[in-house]
C-alpha atoms as a PDB file:
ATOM      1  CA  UNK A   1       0.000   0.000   0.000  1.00  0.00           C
ATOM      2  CA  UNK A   2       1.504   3.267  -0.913  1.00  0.00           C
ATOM      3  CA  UNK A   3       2.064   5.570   1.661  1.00  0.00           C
ATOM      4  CA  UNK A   4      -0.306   8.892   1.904  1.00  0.00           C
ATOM      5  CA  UNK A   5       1.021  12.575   0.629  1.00  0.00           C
ATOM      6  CA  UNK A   6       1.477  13.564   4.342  1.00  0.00           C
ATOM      7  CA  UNK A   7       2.789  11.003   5.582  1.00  0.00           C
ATOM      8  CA  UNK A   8       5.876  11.363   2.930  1.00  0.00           C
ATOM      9  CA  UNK A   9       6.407  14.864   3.785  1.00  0.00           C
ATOM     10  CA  UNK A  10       6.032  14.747   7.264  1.00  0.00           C
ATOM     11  CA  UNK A  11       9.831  13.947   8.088  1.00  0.00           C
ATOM     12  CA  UNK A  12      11.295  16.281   5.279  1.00  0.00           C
ATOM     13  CA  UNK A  13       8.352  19.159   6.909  1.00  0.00           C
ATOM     14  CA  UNK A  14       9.583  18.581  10.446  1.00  0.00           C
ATOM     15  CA  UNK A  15      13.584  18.841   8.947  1.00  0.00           C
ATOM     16  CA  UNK A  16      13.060  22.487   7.389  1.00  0.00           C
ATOM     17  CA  UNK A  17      11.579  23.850  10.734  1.00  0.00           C
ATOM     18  CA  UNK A  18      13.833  22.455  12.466  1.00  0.00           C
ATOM     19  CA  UNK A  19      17.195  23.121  10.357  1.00  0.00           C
ATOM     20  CA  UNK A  20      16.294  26.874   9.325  1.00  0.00           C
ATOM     21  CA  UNK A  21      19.565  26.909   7.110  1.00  0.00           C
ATOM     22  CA  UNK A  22      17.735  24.563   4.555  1.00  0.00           C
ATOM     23  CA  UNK A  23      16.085  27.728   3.634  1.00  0.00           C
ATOM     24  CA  UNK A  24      16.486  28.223   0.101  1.00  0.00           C
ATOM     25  CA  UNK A  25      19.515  30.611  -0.966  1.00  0.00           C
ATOM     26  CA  UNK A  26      18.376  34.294  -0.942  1.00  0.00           C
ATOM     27  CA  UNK A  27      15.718  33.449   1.683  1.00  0.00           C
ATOM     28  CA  UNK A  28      15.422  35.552   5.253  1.00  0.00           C
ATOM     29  CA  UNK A  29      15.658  33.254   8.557  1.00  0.00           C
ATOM     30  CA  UNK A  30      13.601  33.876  11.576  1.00  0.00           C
ATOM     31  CA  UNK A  31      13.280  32.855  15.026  1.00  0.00           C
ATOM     32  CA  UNK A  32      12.480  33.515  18.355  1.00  0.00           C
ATOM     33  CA  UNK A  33      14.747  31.539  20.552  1.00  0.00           C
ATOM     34  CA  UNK A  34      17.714  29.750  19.624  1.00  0.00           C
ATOM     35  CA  UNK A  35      20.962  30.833  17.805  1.00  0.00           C
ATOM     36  CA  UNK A  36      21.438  31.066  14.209  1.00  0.00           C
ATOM     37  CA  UNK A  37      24.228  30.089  12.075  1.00  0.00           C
ATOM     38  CA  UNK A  38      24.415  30.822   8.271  1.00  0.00           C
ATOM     39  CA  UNK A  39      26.774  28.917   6.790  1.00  0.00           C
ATOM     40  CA  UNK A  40      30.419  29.212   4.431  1.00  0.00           C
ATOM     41  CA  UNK A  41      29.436  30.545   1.001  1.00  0.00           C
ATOM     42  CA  UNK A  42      25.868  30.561   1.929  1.00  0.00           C
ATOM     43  CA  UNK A  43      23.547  33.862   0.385  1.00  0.00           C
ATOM     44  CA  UNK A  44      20.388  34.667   2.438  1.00  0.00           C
ATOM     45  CA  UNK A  45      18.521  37.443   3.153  1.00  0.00           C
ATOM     46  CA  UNK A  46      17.490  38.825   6.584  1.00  0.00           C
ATOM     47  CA  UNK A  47      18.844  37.187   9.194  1.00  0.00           C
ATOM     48  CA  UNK A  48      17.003  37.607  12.599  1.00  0.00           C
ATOM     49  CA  UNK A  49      16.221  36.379  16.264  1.00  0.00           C
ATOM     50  CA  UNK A  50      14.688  37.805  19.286  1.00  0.00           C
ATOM     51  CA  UNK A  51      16.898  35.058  22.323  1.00  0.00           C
ATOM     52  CA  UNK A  52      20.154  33.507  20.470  1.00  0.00           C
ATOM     53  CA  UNK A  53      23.133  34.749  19.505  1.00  0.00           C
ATOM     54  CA  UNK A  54      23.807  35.122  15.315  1.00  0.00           C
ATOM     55  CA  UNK A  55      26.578  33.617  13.234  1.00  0.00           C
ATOM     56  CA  UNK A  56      27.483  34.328  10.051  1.00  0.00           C
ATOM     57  CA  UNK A  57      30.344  31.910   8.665  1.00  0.00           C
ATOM     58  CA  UNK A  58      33.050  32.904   6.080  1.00  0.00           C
ATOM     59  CA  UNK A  59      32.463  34.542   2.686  1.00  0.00           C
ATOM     60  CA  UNK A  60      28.486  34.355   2.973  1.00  0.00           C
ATOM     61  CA  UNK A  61      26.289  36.961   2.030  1.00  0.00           C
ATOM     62  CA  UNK A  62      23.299  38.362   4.234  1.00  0.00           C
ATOM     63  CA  UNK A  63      20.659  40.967   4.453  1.00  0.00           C
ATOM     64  CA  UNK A  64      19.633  43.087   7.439  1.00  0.00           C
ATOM     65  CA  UNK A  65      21.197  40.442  11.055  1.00  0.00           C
ATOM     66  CA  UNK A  66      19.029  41.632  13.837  1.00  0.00           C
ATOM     67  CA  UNK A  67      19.363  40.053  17.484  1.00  0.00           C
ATOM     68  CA  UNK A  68      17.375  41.561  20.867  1.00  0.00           C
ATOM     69  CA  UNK A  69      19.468  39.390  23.321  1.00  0.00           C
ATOM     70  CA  UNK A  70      22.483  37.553  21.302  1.00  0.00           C
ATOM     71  CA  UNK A  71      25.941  38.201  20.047  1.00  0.00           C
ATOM     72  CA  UNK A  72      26.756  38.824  16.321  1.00  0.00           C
ATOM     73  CA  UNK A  73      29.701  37.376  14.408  1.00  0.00           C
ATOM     74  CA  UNK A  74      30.626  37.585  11.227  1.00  0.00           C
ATOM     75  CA  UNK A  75      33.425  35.643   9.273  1.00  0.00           C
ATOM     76  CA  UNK A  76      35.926  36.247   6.986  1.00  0.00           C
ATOM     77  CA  UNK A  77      35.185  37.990   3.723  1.00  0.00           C
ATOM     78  CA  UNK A  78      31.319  38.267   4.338  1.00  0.00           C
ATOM     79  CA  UNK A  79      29.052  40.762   2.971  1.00  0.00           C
ATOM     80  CA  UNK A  80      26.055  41.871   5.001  1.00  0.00           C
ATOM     81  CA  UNK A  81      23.442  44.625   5.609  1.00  0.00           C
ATOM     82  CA  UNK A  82      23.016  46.793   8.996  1.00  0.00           C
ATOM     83  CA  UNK A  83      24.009  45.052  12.016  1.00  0.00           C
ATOM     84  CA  UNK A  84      21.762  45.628  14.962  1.00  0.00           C
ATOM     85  CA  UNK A  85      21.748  44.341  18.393  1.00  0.00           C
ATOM     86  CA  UNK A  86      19.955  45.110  21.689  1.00  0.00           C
ATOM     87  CA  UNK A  87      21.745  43.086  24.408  1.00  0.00           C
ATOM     88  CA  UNK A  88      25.425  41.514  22.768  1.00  0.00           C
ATOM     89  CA  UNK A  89      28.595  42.104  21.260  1.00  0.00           C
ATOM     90  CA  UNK A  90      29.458  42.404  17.585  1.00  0.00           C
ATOM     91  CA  UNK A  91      32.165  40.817  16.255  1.00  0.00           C
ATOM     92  CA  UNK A  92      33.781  41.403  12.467  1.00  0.00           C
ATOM     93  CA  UNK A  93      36.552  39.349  11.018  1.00  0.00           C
ATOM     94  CA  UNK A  94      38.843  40.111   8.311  1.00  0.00           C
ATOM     95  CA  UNK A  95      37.799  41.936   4.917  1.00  0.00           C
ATOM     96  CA  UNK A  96      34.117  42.330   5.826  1.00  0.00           C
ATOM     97  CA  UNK A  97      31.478  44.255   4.173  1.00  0.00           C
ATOM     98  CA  UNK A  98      28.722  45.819   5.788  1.00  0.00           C
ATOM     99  CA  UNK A  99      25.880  48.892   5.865  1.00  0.00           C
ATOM    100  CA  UNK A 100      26.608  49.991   9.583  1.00  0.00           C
ATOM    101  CA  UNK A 101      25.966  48.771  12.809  1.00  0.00           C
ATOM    102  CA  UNK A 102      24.065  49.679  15.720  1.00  0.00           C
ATOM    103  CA  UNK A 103      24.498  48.162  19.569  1.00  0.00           C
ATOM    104  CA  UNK A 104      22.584  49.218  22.847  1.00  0.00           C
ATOM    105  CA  UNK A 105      24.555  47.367  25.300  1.00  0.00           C
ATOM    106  CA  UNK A 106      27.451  45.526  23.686  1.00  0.00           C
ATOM    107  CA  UNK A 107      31.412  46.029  22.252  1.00  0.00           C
ATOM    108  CA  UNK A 108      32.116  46.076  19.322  1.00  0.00           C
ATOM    109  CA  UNK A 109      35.562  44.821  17.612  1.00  0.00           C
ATOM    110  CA  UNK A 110      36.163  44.900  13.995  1.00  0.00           C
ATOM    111  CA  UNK A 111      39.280  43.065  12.381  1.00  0.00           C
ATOM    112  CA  UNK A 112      41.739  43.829   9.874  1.00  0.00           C
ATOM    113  CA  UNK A 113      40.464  44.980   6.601  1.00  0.00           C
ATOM    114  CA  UNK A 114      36.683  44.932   7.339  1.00  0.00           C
ATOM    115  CA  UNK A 115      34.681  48.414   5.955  1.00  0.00           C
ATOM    116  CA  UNK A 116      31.334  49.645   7.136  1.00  0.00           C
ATOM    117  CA  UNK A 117      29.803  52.196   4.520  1.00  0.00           C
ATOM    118  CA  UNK A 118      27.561  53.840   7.191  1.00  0.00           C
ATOM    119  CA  UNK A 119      27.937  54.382  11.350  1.00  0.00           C
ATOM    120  CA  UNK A 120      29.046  52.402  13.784  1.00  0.00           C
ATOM    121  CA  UNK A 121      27.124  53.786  16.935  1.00  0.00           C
ATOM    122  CA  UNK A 122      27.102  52.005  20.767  1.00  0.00           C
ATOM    123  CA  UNK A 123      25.056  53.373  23.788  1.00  0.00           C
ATOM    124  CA  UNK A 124      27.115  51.006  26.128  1.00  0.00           C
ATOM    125  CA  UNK A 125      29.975  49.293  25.225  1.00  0.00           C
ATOM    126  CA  UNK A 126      33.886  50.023  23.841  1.00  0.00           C
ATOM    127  CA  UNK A 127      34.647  49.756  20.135  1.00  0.00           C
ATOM    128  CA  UNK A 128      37.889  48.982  19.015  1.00  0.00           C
ATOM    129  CA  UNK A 129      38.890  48.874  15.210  1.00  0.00           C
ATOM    130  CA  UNK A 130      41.996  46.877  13.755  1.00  0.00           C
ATOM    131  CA  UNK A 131      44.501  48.068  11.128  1.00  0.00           C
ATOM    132  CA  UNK A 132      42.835  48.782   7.409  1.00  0.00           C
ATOM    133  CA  UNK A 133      39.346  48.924   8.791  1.00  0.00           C
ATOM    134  CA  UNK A 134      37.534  51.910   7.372  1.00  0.00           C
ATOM    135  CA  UNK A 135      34.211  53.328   8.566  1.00  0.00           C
ATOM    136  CA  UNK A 136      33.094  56.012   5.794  1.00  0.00           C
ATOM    137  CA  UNK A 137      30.797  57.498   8.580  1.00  0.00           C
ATOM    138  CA  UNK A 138      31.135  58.283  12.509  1.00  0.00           C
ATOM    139  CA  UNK A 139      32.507  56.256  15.412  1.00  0.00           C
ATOM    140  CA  UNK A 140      29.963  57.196  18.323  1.00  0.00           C
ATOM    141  CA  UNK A 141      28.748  56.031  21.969  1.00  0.00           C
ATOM    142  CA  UNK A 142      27.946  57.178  25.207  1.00  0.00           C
ATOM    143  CA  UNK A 143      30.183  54.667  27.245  1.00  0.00           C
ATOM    144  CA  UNK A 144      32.816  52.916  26.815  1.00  0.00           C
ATOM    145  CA  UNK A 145      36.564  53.266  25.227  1.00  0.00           C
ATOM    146  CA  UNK A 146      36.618  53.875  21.685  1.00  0.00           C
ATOM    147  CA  UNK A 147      39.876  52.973  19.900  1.00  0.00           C
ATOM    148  CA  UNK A 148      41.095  53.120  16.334  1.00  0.00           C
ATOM    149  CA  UNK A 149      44.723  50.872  15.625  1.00  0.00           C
ATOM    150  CA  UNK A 150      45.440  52.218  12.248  1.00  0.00           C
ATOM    151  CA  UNK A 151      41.902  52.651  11.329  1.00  0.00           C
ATOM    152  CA  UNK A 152      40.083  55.455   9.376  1.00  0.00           C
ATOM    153  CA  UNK A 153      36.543  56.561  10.275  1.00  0.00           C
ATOM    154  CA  UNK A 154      34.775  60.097   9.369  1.00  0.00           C
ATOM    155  CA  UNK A 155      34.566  60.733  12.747  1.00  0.00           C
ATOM    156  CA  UNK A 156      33.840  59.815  16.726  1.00  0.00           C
ATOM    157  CA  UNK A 157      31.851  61.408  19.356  1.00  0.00           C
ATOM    158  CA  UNK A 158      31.459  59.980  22.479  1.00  0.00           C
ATOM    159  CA  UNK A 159      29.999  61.773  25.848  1.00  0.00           C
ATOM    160  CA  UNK A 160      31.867  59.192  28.576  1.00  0.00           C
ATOM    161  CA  UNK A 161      34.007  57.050  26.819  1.00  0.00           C
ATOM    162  CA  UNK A 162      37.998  57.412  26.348  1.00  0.00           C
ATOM    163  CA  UNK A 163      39.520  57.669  22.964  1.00  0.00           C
ATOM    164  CA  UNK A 164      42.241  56.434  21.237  1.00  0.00           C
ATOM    165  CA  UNK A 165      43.467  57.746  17.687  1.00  0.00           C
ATOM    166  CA  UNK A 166      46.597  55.159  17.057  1.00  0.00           C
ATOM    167  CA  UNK A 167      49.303  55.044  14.777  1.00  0.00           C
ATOM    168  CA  UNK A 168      48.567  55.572  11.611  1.00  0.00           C
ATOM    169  CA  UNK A 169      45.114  56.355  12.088  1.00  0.00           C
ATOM    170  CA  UNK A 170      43.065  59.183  10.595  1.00  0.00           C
ATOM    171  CA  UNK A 171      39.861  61.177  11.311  1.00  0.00           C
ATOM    172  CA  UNK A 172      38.075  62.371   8.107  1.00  0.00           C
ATOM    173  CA  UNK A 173      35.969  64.780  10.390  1.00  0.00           C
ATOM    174  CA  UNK A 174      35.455  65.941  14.147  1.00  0.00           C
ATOM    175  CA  UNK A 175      36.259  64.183  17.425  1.00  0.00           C
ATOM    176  CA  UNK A 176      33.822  65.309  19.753  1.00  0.00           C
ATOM    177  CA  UNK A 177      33.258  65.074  23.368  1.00  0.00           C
ATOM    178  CA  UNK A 178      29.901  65.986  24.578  1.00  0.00           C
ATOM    179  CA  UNK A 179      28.820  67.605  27.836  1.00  0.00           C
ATOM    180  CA  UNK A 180      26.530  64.773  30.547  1.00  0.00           C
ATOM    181  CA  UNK A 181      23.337  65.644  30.255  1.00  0.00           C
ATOM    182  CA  UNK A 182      21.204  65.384  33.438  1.00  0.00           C
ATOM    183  CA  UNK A 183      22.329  65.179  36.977  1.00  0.00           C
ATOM    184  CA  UNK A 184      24.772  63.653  38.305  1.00  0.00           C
ATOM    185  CA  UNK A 185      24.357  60.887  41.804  1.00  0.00           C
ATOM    186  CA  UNK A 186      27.504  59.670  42.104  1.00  0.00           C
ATOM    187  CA  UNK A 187      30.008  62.870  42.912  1.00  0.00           C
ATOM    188  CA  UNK A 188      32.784  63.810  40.377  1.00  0.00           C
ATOM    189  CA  UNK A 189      32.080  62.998  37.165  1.00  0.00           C
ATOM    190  CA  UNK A 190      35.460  60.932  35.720  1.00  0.00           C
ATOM    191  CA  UNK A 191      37.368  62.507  33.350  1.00  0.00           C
ATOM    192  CA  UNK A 192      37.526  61.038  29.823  1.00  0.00           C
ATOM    193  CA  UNK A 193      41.405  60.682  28.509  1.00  0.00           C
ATOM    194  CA  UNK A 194      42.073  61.155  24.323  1.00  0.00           C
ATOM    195  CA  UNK A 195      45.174  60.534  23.097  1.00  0.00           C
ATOM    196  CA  UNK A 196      45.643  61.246  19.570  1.00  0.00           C
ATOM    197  CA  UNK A 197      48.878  59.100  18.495  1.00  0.00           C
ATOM    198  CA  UNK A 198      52.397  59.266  16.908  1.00  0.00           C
ATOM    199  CA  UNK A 199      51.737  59.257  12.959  1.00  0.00           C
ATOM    200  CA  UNK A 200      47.723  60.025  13.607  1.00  0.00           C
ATOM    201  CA  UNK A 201      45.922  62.828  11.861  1.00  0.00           C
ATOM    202  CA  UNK A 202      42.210  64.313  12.421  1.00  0.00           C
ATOM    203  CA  UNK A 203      41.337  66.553  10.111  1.00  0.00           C
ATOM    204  CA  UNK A 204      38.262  67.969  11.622  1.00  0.00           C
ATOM    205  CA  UNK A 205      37.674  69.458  14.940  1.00  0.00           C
ATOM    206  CA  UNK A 206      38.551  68.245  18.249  1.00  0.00           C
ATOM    207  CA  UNK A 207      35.604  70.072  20.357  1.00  0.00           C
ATOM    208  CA  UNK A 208      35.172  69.122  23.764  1.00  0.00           C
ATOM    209  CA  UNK A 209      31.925  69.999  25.619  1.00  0.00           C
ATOM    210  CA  UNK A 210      33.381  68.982  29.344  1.00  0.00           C
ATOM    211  CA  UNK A 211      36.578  68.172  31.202  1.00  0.00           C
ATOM    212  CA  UNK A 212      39.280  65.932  29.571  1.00  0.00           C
ATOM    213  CA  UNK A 213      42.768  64.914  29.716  1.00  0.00           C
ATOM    214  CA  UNK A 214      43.903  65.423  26.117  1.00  0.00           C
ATOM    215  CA  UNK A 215      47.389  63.827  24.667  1.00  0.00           C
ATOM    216  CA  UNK A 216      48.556  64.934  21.411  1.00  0.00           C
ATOM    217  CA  UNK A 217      51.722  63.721  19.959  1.00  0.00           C
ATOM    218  CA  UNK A 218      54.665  65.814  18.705  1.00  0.00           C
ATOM    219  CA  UNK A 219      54.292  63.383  15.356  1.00  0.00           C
ATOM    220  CA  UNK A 220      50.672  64.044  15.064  1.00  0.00           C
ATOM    221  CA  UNK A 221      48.498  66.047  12.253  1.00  0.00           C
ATOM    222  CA  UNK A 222      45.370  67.784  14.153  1.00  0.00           C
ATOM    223  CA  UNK A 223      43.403  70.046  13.538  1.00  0.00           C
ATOM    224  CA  UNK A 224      41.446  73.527  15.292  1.00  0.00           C
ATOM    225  CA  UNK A 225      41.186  72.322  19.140  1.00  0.00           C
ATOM    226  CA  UNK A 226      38.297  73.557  21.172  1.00  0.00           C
ATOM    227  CA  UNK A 227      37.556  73.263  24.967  1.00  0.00           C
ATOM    228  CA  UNK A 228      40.604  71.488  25.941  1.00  0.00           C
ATOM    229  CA  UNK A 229      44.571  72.122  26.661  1.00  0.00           C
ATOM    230  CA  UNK A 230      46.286  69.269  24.894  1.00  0.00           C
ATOM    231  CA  UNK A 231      49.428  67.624  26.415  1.00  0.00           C
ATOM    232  CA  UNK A 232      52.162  67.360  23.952  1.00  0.00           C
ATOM    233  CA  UNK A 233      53.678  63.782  24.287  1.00  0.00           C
END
């Protein structure tokens, strides 16, 4: 007797919800809970989760990767859309491509050679960018260290954070550090430290709104300073 329709289908239907990378190619993968991993060579399109963190192996291609509680990595060589995150870290590995990225509470650490056409902007957590990285917009978050190791980026603000302009690093635009708002619980507001490198250049301005501890080196290329006395080093 030959088996019914349904019955046929039933273990190849229960394999696709389960695996959701035997999505077609160019298809978008949702979930709820549970991490996500798109695999080497692999093209899909959004790429989202609401309790799991999101993994995007080597040389794949995704949309939009979205995660409310999860961290984000990308591999080697990838191409992707905006990166967004509520609670987790980003994480970018060589020579990848992306539309920007935007964290609440998370770091975020982008390798050697990776670009990100738009902003890369964190309410809490450090970002750090390896050599031949370029951002073609701003660097920006509230708190948490921001540092640039031979790096380019059109420019960081931050209102807590300290900053770090390496060697052979460059600012197309301002570096900006903006007054607290609000009031403030705790007693002396800490003083954020920017050092601006040996062989480092900002082309913009360096404004800063409140109190900092500025370090510019002899071998450095700056531009107008406003709001602070830098220390030549």
């Amino acid at each position: 007797m030959k088996a019914s329709l349904p019955a046929v289908l039933l273990p190849t239907m229960l394999l696709v919800f389960a695996s959701p990378m035997l999505l077609a190619d160019g298809g978008d993968i949702s979930k709820v809970n549970g991490s996500t991993r798109v695999e080497t060579g692999r093209q899909v399109g959004e790429v989202e989760t609401v309790n799991g963190s999101i993994i995007i192996e080597e040389s794949a291609t995704a949309g939009s990767i979205d995660t409310v509680n999860g961290s984000i990595r990308i591999g080697r060589g990838s191409t992707v859309g905006a990166v967004e995150s509520v609670n987790g870290s980003v994480t970018v590995d060589h020579d990848v491509e992306m539309e920007s990225i935007e964290v609440v509470n998370g770091q975020v650490k982008l390798r050697e050679g990776a670009r990100v056409d738009g902003n890369i902007i964190s309410v809490n957590g450090a970002i750090k960018l390896e050599p031949r990285v370029v951002v073609a917009g701003r660097v920006e978050n509230t708190n948490g260290a921001i540092k640039l190791d031979g790096a380019q980026t059109g420019g960081i603000k931050t209102v807590s954070g300290d900053i770090v302009v390496g060697k052979g690093s460059r600012v197309d635009g301002d570096v900006v550090v903006e007054k607290k708002r609000g009031f403030n619980l705790f007693g002396k507001q800490r003083v954020p430290k920017v050092v601006i490198g040996p062989g480092a250049e900002v082309t913009g301005t360096m404004r800063f709104e409140r109190e900092v501890e500025l370090h510019v080196s002899d071998r450095a290329r700056v531009g107008k300073i406003i709001g602070a006395k830098p220390i030549r080093d």
